[in-house]
Protein backbone atom coordinates (compact mmCIF):
# COMPACT_ATOMS: atom_id res chain seq x y z
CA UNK A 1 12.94 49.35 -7.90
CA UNK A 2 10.14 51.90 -7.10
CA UNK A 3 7.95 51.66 -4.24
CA UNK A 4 6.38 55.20 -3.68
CA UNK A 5 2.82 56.69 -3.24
CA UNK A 6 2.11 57.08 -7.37
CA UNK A 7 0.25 54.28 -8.35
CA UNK A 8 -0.74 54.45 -11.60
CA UNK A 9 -0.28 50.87 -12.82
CA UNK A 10 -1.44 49.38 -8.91
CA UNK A 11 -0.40 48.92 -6.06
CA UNK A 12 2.70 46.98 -5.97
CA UNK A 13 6.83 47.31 -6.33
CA UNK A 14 8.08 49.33 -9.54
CA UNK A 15 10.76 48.51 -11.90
CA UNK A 16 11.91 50.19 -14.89
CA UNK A 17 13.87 49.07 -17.62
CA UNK A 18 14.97 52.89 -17.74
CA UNK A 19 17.49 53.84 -15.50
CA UNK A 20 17.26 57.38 -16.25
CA UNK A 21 13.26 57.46 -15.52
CA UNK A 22 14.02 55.47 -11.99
CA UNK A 23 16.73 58.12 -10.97
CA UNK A 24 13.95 60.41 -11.22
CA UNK A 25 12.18 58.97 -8.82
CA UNK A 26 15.02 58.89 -6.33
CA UNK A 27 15.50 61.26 -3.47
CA UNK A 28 19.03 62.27 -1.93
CA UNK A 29 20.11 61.82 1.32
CA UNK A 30 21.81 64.66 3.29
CA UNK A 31 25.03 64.47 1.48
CA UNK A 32 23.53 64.59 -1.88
CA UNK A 33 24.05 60.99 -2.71
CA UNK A 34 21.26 58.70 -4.61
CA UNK A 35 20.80 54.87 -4.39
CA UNK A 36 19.40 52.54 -7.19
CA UNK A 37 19.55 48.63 -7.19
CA UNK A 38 20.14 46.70 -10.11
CA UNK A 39 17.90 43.70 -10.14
CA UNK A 40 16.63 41.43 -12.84
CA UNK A 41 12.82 40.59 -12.75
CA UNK A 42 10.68 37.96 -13.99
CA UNK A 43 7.82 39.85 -15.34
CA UNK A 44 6.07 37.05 -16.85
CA UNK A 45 2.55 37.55 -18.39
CA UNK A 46 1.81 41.32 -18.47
CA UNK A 47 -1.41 43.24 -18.73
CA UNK A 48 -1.67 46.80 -18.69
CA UNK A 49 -2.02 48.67 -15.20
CA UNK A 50 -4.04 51.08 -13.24
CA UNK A 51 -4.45 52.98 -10.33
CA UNK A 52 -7.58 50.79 -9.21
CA UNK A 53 -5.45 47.50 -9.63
CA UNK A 54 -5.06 45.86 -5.95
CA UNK A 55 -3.01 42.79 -7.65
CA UNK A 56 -2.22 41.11 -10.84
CA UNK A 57 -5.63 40.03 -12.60
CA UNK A 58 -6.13 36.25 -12.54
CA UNK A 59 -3.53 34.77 -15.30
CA UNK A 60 -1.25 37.32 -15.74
CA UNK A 61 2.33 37.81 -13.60
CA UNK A 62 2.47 41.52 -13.46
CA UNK A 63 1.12 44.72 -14.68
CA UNK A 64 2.99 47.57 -16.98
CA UNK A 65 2.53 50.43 -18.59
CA UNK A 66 3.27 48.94 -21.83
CA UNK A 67 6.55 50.87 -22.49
CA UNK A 68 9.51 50.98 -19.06
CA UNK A 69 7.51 50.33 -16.19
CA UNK A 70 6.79 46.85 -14.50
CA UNK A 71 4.84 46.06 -11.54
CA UNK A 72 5.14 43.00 -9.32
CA UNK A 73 3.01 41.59 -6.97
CA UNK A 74 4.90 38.73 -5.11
CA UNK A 75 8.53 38.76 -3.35
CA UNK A 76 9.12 36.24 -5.31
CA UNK A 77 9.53 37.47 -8.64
């Protein structure tokens, strides 16, 4: 889970299904150490993202950037 300033697919909470790209995006606390949650999403219907996106469009679930990276919306998912 990403939830950081960049938001190139909108404005919402990140997921990627590549665990090396979310490290990335990680900082470390003082004694070096990094934290990453597992989680399982429900993506649903996906459109492609942007930076101008506020929310999902009307009938789709989430947004993506067609490759790793999901965006949700809604605790829920």
């Amino acid at each position: 889970m990403m939830s950081f300033a960049r938001t190139a697919y909108g404005v919402g909470v990140y997921f990627s299904s590549n665990a090396a790209y979310s490290h990335k995006c990680t900082t470390s606390n003082s004694n070096g150490e990094r934290c990453m949650f597992i989680s399982r999403v429900l993506i649903g219907k996906t459109i492609k993202g942007d930076s101008s996106m506020k929310t999902r469009p009307l009938g789709f679930d989430s947004t993506t950037d067609g490759n790793h990276i999901f965006v949700t919306y809604h605790d829920a998912q």
